[in-house]
Protein backbone atom coordinates (compact mmCIF):
# COMPACT_ATOMS: atom_id res chain seq x y z
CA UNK A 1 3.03 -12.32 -18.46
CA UNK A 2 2.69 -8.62 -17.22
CA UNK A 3 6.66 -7.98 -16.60
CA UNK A 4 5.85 -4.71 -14.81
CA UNK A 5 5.80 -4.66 -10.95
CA UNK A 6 4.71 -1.85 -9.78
CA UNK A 7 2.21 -1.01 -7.20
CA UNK A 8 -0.60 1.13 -7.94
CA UNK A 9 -2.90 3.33 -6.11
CA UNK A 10 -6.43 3.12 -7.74
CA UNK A 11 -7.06 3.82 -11.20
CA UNK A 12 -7.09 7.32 -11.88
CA UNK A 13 -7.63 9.53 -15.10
CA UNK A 14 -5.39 7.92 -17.63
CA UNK A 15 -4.87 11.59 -19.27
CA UNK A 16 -3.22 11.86 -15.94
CA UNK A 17 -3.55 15.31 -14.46
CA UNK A 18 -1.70 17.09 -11.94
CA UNK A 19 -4.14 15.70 -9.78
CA UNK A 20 -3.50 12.37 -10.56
CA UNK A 21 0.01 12.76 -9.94
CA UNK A 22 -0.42 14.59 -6.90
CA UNK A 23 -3.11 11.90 -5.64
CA UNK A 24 -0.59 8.97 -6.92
CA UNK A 25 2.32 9.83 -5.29
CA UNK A 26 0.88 10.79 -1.83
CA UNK A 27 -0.78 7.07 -1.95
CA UNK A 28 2.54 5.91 -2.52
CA UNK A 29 4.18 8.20 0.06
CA UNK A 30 1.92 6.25 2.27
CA UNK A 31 2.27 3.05 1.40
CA UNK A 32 5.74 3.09 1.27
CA UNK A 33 6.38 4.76 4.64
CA UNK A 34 7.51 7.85 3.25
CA UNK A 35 5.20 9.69 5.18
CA UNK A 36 4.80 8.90 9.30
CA UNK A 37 1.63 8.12 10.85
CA UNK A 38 -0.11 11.56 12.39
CA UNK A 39 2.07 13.69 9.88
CA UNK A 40 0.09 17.05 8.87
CA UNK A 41 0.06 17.74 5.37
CA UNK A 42 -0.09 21.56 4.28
CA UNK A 43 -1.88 22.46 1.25
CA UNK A 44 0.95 25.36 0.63
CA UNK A 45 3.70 23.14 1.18
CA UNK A 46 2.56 20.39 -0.78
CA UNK A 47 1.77 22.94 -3.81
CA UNK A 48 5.63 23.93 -3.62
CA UNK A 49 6.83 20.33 -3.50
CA UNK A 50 4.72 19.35 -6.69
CA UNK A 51 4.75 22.76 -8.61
CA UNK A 52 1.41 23.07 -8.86
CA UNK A 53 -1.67 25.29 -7.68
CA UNK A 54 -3.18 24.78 -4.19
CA UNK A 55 -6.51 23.83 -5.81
CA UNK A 56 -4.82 21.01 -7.05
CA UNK A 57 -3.66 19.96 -4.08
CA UNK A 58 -6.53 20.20 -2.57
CA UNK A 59 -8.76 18.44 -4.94
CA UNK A 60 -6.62 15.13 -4.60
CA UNK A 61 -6.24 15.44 -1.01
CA UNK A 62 -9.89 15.32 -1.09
CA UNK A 63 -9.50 12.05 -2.93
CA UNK A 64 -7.25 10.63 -0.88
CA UNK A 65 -9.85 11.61 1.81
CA UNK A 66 -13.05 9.80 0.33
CA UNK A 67 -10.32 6.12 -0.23
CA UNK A 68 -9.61 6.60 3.36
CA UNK A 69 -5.66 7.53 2.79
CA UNK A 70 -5.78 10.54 4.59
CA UNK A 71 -7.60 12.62 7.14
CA UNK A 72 -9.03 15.72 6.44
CA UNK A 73 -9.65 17.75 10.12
CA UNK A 74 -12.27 20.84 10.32
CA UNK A 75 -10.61 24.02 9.97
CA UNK A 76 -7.20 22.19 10.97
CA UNK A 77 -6.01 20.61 6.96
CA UNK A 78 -5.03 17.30 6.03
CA UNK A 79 -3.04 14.43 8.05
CA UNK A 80 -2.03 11.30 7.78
CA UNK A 81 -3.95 8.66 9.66
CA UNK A 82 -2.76 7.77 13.21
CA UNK A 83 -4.24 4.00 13.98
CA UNK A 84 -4.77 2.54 16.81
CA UNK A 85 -3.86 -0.80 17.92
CA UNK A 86 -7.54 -1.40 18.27
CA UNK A 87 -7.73 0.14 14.67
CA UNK A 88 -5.65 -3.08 13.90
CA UNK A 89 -7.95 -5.49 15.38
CA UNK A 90 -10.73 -4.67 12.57
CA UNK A 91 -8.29 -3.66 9.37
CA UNK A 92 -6.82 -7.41 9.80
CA UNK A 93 -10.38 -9.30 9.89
CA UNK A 94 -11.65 -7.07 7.46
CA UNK A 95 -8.25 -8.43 5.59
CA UNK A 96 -8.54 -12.08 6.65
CA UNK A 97 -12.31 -11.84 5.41
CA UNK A 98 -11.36 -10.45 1.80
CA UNK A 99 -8.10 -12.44 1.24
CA UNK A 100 -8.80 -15.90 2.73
CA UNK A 101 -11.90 -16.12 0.40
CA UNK A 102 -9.43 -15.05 -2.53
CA UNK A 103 -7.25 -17.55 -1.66
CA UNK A 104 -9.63 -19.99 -1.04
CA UNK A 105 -10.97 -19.61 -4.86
CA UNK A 106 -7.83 -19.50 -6.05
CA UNK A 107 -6.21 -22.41 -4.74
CA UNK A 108 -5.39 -25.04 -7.15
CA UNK A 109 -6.60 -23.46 -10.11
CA UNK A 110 -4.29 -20.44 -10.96
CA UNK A 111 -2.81 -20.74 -14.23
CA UNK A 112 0.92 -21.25 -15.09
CA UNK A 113 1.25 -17.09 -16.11
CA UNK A 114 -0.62 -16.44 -12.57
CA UNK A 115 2.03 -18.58 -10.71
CA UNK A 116 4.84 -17.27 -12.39
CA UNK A 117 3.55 -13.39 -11.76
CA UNK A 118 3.32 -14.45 -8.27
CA UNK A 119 6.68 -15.72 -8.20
CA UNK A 120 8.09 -12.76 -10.39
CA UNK A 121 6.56 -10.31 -7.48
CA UNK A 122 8.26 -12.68 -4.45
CA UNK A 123 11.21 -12.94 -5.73
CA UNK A 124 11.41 -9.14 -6.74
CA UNK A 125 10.39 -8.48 -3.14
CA UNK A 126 12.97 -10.46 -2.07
CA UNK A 127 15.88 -8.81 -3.94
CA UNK A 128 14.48 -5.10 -2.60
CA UNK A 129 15.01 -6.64 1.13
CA UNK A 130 18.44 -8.06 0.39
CA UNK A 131 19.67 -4.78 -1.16
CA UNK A 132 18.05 -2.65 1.34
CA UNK A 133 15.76 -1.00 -0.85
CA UNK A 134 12.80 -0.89 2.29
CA UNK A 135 10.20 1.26 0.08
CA UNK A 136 10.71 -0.53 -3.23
CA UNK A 137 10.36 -4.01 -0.82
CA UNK A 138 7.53 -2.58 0.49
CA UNK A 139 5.83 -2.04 -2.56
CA UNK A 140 6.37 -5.17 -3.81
CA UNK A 141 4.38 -6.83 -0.84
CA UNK A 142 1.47 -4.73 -1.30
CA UNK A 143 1.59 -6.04 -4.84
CA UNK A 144 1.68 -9.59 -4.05
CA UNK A 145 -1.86 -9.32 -2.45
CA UNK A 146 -3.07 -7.04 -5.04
CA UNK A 147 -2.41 -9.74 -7.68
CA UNK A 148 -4.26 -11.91 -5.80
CA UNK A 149 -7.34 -10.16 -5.54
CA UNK A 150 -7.10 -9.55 -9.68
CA UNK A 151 -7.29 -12.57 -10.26
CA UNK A 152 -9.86 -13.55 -8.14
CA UNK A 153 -11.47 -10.51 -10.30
CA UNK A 154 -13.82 -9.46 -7.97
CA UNK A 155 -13.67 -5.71 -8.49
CA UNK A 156 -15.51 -5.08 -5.06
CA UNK A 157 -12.73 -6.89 -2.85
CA UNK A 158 -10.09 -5.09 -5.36
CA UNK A 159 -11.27 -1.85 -3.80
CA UNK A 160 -11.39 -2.84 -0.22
CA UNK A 161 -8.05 -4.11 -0.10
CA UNK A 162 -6.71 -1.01 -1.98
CA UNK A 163 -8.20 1.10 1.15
CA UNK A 164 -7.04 -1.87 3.68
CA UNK A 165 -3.55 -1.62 2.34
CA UNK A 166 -2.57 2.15 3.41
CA UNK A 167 -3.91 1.78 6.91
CA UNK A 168 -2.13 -1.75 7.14
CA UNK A 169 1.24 0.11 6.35
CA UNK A 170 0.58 2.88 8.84
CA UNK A 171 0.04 0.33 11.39
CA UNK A 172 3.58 -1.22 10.14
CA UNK A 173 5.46 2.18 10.38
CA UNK A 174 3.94 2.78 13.80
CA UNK A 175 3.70 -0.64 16.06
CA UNK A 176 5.65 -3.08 14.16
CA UNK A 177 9.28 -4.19 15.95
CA UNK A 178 12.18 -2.69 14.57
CA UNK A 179 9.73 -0.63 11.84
CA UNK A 180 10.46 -3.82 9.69
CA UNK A 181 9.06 -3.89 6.15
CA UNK A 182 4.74 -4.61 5.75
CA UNK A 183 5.53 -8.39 4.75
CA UNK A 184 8.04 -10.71 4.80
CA UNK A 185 8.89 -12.55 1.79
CA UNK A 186 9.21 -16.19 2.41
CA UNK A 187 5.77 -16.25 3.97
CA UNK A 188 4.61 -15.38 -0.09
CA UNK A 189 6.59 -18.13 -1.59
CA UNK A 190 4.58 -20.37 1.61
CA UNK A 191 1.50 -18.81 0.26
CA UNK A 192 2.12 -19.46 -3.47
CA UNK A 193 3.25 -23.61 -2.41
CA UNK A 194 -0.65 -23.74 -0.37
CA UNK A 195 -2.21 -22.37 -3.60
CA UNK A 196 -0.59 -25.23 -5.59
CA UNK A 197 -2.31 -27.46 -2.88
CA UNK A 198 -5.96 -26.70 -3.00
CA UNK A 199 -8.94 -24.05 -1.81
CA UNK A 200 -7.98 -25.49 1.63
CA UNK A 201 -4.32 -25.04 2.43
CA UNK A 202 -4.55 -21.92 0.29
CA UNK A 203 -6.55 -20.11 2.95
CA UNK A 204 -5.27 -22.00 5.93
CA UNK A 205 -2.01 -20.41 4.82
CA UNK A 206 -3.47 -16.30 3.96
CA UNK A 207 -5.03 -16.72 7.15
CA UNK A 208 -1.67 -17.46 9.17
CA UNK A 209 0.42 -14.85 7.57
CA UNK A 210 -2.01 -12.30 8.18
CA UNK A 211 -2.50 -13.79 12.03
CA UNK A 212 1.36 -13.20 11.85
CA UNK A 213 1.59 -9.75 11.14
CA UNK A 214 -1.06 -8.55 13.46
CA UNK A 215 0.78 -10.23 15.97
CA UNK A 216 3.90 -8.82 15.39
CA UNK A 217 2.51 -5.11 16.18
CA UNK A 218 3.87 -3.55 19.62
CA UNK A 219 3.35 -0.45 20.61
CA UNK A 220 6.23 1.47 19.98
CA UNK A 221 6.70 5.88 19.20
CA UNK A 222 6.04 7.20 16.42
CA UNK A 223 9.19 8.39 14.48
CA UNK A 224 8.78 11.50 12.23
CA UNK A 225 10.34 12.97 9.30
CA UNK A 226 10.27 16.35 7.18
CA UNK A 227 7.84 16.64 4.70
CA UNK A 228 10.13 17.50 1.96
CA UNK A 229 11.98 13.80 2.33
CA UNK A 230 9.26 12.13 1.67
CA UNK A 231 8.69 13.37 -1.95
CA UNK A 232 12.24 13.42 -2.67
CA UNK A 233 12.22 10.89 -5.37
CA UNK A 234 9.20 12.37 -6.72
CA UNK A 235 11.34 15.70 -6.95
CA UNK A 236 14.03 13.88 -9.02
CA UNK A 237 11.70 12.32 -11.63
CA UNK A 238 11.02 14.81 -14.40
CA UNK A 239 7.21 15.30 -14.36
CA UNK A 240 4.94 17.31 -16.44
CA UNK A 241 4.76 21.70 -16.49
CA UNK A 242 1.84 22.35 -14.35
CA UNK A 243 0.96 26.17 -14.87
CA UNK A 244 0.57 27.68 -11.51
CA UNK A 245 -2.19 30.31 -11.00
């Protein structure tokens, strides 16, 4: 069993270049509310933050453009996303579509290892909420539903959800009560019981718990944050020399 819990971004060069990193922890940033909903990012700024050359930056905020992570605006730069509420409305069918099928062909035949990775990512999700560790809980849910979709091993959905997931969270930091965290984790360990129960329950349940957290958007401001905070951790972990230009 894979005792390693982190969420990825997509798969990127595994020589991992300053791009990589750039791209990796800007997904993150994302993901993991770090970075608000509408927030501009600026090419110089960004270049300071991760020590590297502008080019750089740009070339993985280009990236992060094609997956849908970001916004790039004509002669304006880079943003985060700002969804709409109506923007919610087609991110969760698109959702319900890709994970109640995964579900579905996963219930009742997941293996003991897949049960026990899906109870090793709960219950890690769980701990993060009771300590108060929001980002790392965060994280946690998104990988709950990414192990789903691996082992359904349809590469196609894997994708989709990995461009479904970002928007999902910006839709979290900006309309959900409270700015609670993506997921909560009970509703997993109800989702991991209906896979033990058949095809049937399995996607009965997916469906609900994604039902349940478009309904708990509300329409609420937008709170913001300096750019440097949100690559704070990333500051603290030692990371490779990048010659600058």
């Amino acid at each position: 069993m894979n005792t390693e819990l982190p969420l990825s971004p997509p798969p990127t060069d595994p020589d991992g270049t300053a791009t990589d990193r750039v791209y990796e922890a800007i997904y993150l940033a994302v993901l993991e509310h770090r970075l608000a909903p509408g927030e501009w990012l600026r090419e110089a700024e960004l270049a300071t933050e991760f020590k590297v050359s502008r080019t750089v930056v740009r070339q993985a905020l280009q990236r992060l453009a094609q997956d849908q992570v970001i916004e790039l605006r004509h002669n304006r730069g880079a943003r985060v996303p700002l969804p709409s509420l109506e923007d919610a409305v087609h991110v969760f069918e698109a959702r319900r579509i890709v994970e109640c099928e995964v579900a579905r062909r996963l219930g009742g035949r997941l293996t003991p290892e897949q049960l026990a990775e899906l109870r090793a990512v709960a219950q890690a999700e769980q701990a993060a909420d009771q300590r108060g560790d929001r980002a790392e809980a965060i994280r946690m849910s998104g990988e709950f539903h990414h192990a789903l979709t691996r082992m359904h091993g349809n590469p196609v959905f894997g994708r989709l959800l990995n461009g479904l997931l970002p928007t999902t969270s910006l839709l979290m930091a900006r309309f959900k009560v409270d700015g609670g965290q993506v997921c909560v984790a009970h509703r997993h360990v109800d989702v991991i019981d209906a896979l033990l129960r058949g095809s049937a329950p399995a996607a009965a349940e997916m469906r609900k718990h994604l039902v349940e957290l478009e309904r708990s958007l509300v329409d609420t401001p937008v709170r913001g944050r300096r750019l440097r905070d949100a690559f704070a951790a990333y500051r603290d972990t030692p990371q490779p020399e990048t010659e600058l230009p």
